[in-house]
N, C-alpha and C. Protein backbone atom coordinates (compact mmCIF):
# COMPACT_ATOMS: atom_id res chain seq x y z
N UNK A 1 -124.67 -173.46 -30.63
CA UNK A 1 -123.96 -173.78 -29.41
C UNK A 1 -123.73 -175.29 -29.39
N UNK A 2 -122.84 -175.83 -29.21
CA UNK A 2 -122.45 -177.24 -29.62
C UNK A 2 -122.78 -178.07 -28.07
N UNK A 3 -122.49 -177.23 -27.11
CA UNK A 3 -122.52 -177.80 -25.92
C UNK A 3 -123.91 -177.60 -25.14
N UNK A 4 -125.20 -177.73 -26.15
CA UNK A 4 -126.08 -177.04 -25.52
C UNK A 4 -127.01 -177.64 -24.36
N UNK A 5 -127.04 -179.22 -24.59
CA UNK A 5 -127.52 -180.43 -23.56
C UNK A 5 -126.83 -179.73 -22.43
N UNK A 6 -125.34 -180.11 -22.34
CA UNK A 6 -124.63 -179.47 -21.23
C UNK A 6 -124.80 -178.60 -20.74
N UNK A 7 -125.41 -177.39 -21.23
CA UNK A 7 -125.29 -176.14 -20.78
C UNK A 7 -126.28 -176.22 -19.92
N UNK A 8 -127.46 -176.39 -20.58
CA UNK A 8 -129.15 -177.06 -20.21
C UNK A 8 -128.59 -177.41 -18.52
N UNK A 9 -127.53 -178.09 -18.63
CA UNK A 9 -127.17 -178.46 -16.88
C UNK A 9 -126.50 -178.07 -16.21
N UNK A 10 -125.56 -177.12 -17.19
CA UNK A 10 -124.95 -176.04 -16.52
C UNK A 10 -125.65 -175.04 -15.52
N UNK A 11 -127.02 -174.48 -16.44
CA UNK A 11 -127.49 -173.71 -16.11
C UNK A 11 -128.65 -174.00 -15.28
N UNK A 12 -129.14 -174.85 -14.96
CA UNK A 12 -130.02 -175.56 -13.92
C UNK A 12 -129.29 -175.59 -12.68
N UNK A 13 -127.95 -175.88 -12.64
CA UNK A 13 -127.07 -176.12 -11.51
C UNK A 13 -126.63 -174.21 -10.90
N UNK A 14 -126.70 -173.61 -11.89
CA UNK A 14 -126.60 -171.82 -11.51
C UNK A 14 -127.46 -171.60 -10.96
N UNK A 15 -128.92 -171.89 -11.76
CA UNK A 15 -130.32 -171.40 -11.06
C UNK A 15 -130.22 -172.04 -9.56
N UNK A 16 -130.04 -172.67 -9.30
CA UNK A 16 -130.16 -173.49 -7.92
C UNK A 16 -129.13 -172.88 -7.04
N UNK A 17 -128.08 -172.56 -7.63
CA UNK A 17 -126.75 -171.87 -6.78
C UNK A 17 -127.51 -170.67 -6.50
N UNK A 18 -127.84 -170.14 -7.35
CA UNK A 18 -128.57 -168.24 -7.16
C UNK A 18 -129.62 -168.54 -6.07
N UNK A 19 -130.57 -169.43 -6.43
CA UNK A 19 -131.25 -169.39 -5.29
C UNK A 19 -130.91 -169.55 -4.26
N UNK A 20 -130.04 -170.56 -3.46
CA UNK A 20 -129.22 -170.84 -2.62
C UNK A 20 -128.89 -169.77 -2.41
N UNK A 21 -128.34 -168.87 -2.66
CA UNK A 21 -127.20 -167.73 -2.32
C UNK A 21 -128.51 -166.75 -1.87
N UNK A 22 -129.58 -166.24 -2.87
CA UNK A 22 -130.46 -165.18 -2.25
C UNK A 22 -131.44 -166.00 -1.38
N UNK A 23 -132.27 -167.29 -1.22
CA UNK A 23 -133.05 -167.67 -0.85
C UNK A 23 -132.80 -168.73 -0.13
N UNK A 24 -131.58 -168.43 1.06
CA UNK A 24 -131.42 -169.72 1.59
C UNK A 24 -132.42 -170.33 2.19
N UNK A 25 -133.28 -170.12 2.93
CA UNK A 25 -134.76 -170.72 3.89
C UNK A 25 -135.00 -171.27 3.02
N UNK A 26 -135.34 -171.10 1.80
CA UNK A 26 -136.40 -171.47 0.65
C UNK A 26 -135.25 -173.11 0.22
N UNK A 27 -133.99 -172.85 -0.05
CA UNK A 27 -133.08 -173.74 -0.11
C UNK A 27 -133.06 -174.59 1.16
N UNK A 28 -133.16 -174.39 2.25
CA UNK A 28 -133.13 -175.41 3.25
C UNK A 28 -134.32 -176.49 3.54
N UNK A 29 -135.50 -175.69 3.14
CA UNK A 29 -136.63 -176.35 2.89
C UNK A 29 -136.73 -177.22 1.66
N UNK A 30 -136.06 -176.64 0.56
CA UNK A 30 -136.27 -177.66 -0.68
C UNK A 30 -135.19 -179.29 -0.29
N UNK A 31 -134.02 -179.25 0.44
CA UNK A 31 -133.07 -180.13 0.39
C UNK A 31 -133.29 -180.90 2.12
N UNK A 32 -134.27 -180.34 2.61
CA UNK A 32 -134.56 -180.85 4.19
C UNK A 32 -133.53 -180.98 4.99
N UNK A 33 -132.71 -179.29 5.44
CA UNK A 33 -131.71 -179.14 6.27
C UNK A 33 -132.00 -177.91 6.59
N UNK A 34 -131.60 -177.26 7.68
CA UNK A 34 -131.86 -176.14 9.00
C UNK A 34 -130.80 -175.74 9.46
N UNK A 35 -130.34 -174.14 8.88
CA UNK A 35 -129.21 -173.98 9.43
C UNK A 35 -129.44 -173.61 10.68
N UNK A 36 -128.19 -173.37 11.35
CA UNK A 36 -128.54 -172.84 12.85
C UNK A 36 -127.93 -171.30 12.50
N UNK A 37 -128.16 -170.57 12.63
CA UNK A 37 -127.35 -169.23 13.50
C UNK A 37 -127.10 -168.53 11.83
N UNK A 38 -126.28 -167.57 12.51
CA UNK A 38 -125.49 -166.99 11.62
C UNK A 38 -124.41 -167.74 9.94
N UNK A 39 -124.18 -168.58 10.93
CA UNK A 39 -122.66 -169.89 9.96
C UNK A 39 -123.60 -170.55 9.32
N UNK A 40 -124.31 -170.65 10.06
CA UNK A 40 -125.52 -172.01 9.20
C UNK A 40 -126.04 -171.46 7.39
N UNK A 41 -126.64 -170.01 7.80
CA UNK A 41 -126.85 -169.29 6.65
C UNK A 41 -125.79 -169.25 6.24
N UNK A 42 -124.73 -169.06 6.11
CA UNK A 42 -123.66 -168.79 5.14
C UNK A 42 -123.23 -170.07 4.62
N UNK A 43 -123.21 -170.95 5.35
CA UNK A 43 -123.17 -172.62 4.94
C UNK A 43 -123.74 -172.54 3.59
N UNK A 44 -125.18 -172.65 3.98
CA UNK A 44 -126.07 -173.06 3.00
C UNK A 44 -125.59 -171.97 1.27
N UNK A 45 -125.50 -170.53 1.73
CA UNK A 45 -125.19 -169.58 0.39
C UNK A 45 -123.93 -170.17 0.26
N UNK A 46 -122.86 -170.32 0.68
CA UNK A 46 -121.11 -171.16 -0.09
C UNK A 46 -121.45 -171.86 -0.75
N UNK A 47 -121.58 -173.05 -0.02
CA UNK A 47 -121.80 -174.39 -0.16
C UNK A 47 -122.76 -174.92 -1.47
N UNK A 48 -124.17 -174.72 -1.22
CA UNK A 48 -125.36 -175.03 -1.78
C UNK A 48 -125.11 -173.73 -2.99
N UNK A 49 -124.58 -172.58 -2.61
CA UNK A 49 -124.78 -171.20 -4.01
C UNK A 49 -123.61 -170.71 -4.08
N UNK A 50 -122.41 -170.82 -3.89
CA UNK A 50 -121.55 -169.93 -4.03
C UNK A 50 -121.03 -171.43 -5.29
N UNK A 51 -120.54 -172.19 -4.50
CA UNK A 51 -119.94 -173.90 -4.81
C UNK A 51 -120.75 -173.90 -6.72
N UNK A 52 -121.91 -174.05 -6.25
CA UNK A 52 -122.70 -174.45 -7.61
C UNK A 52 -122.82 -173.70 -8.84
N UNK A 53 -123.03 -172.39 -8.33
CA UNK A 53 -122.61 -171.07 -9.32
C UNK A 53 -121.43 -170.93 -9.39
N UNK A 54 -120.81 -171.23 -9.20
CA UNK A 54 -119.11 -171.10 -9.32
C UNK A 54 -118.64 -171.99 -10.32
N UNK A 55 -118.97 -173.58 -10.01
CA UNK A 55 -118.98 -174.19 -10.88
C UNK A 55 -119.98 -174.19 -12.40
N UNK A 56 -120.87 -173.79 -12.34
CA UNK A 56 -121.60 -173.59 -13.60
C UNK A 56 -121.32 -172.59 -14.32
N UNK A 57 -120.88 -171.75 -13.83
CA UNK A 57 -120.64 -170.02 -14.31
C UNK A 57 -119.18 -170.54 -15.40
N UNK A 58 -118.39 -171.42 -14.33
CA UNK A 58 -117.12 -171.65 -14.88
C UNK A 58 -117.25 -172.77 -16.00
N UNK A 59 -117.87 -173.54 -16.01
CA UNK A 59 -118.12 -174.97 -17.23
C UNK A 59 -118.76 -173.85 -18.45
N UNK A 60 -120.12 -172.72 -18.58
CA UNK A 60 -120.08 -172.32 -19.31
C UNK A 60 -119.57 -171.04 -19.95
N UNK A 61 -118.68 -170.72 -19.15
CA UNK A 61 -117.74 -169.78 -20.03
C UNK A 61 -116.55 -170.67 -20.69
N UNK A 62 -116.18 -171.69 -20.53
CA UNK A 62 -115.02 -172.30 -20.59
C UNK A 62 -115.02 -173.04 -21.83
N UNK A 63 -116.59 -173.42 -21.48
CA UNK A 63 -117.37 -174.77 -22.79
C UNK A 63 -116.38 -175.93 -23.17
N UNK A 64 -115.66 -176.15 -21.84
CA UNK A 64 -114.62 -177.72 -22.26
C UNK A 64 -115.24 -178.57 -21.58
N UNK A 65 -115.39 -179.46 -22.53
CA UNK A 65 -115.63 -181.30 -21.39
C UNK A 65 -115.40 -181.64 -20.48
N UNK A 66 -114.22 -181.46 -20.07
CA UNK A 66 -113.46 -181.90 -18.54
C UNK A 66 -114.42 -181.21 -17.66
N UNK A 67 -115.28 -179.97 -18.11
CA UNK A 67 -115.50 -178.70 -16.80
C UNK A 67 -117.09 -179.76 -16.57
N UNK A 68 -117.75 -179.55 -17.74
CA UNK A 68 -118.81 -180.10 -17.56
C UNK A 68 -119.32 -181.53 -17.55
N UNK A 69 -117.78 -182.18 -17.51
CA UNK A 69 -118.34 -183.69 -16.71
C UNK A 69 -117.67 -183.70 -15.31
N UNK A 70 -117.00 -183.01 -14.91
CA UNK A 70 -116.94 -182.39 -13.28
C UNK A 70 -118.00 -182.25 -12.75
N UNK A 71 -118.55 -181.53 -13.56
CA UNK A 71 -119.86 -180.69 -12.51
C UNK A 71 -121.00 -182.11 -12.64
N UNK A 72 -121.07 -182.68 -14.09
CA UNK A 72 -122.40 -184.01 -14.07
C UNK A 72 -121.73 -185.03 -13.25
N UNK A 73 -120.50 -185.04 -13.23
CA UNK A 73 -119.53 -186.58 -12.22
C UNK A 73 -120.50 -185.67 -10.53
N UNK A 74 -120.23 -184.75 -10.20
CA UNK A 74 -120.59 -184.51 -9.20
C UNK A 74 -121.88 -185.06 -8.44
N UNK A 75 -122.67 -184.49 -9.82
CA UNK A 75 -124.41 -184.59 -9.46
C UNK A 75 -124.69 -186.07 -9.58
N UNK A 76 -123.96 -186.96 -10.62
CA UNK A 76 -124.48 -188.50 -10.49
C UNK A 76 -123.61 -188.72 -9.56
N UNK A 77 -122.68 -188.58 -8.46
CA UNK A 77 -122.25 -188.40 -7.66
C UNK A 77 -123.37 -188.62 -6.24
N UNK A 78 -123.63 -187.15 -6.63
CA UNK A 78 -125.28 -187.04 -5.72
C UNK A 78 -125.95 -187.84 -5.64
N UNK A 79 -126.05 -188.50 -6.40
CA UNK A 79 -127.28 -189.61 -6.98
C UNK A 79 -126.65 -190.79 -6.81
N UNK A 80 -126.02 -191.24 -6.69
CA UNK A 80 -125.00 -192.51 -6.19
C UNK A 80 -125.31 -192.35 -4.73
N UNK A 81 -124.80 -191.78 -4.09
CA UNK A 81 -124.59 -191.56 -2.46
C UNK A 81 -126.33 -191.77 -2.11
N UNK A 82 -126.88 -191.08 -2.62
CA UNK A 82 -128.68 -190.76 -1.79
C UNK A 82 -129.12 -192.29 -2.49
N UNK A 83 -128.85 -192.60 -4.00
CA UNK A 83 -129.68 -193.87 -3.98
C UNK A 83 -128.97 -195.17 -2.65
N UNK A 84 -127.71 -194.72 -2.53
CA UNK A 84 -127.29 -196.09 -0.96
C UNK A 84 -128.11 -195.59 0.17
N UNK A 85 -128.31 -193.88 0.64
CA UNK A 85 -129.11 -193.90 1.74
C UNK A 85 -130.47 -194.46 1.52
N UNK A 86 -130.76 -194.42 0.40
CA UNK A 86 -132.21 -195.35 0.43
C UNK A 86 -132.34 -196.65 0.72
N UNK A 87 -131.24 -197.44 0.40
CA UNK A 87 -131.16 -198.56 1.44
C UNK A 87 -131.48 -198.72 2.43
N UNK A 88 -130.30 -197.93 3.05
CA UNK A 88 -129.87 -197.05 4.73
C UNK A 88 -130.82 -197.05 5.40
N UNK A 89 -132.22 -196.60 4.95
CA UNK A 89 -133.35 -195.91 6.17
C UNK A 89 -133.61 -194.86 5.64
N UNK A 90 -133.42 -194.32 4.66
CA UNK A 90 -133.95 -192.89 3.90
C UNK A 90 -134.90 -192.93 2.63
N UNK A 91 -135.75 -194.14 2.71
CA UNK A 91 -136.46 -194.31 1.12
C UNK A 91 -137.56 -193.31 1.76
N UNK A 92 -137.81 -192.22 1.31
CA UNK A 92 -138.78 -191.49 1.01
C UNK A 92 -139.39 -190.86 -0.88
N UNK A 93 -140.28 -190.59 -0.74
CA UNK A 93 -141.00 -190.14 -1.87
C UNK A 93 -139.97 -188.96 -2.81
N UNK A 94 -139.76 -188.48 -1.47
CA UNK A 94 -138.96 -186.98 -2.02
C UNK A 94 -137.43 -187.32 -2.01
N UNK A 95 -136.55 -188.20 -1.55
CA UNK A 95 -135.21 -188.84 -1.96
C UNK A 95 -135.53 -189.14 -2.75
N UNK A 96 -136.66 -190.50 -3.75
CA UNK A 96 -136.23 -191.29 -4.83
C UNK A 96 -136.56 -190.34 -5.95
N UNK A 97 -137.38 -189.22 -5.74
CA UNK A 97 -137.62 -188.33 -6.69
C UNK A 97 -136.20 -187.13 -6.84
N UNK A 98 -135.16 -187.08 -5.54
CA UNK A 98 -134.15 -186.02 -5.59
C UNK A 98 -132.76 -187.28 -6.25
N UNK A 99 -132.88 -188.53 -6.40
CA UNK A 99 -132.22 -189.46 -7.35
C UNK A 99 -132.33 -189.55 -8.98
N UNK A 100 -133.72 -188.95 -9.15
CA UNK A 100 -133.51 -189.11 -10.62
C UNK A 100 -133.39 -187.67 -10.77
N UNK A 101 -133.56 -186.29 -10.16
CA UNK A 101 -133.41 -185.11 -10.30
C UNK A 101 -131.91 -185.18 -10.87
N UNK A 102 -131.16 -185.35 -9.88
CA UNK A 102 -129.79 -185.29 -9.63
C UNK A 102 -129.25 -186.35 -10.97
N UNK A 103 -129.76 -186.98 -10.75
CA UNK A 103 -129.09 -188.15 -12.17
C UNK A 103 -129.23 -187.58 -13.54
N UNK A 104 -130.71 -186.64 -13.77
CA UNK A 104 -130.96 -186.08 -15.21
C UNK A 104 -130.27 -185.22 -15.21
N UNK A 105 -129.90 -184.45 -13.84
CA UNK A 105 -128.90 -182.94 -14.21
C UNK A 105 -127.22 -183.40 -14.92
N UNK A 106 -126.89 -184.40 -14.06
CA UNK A 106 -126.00 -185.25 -14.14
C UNK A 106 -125.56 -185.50 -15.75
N UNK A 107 -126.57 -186.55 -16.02
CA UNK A 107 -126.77 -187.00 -17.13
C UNK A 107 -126.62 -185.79 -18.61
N UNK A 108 -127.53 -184.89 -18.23
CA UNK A 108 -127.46 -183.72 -19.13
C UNK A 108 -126.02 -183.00 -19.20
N UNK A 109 -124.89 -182.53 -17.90
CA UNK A 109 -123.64 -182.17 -18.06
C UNK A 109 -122.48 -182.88 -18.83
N UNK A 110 -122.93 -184.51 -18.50
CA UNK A 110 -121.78 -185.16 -19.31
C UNK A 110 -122.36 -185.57 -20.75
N UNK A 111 -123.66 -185.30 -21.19
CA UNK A 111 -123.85 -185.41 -22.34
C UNK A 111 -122.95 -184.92 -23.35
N UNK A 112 -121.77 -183.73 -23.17
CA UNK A 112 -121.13 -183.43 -23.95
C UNK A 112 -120.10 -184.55 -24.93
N UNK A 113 -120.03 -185.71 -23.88
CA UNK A 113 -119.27 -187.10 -24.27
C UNK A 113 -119.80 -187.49 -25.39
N UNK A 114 -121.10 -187.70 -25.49
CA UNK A 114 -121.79 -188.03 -26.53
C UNK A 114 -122.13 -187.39 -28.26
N UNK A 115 -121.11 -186.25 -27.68
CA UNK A 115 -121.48 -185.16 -29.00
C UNK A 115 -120.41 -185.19 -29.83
């Protein structure tokens, strides 16, 4: 498999969508957000599992570069935005640890550049 770093983050980014989608509570607790109601749950499964599995499902059936530095542009994306809220008023233990999460997933999707 030539794209296999990538995939490695492809498929980390699915596992997390799946969970999201069957285990939203468990997902709202891992990312420290509370849906309200009915919409709230479905928020979290789109958004957090439909969004992420959608995109990973699609980078590795596709196995082109463009797909899977979309999906790592995204996540160091992630990791751009949360390392400024740490500036902001948000330095906690569990942000600077969800900065390098997000940066290695990151890091691992666009590794395909490197191959």
């Amino acid at each position: 498999m030539e794209n296999l770093i990538s995939n490695i983050g492809a498929i980390i980014s699915l596992a997390l969508g799946v969970m999201a989608i069957i285990w939203p509570k468990k997902t709202e607790s891992f990312v420290s957000v509370q849906s309200i109601g009915k919409e709230g749950l479905s928020e979290i499964r789109s958004t957090y599992g439909g969004f992420f599995a959608g995109l990973a499902i699609y980078a590795m059936v596709v196995q082109t570069p463009e797909v899977f530095i979309a999906l790592g542009i995204g996540w160091l994306g992630a990791a751009l935005v949360r390392t400024a809220t740490l500036i902001f008023g948000s330095l906690t233990k569990k942000n600077v640890a969800a900065v390098f999460f997000e940066a290695i997933i990151g890091t691992l999707c666009i590794s395909v550049v490197f191959t």
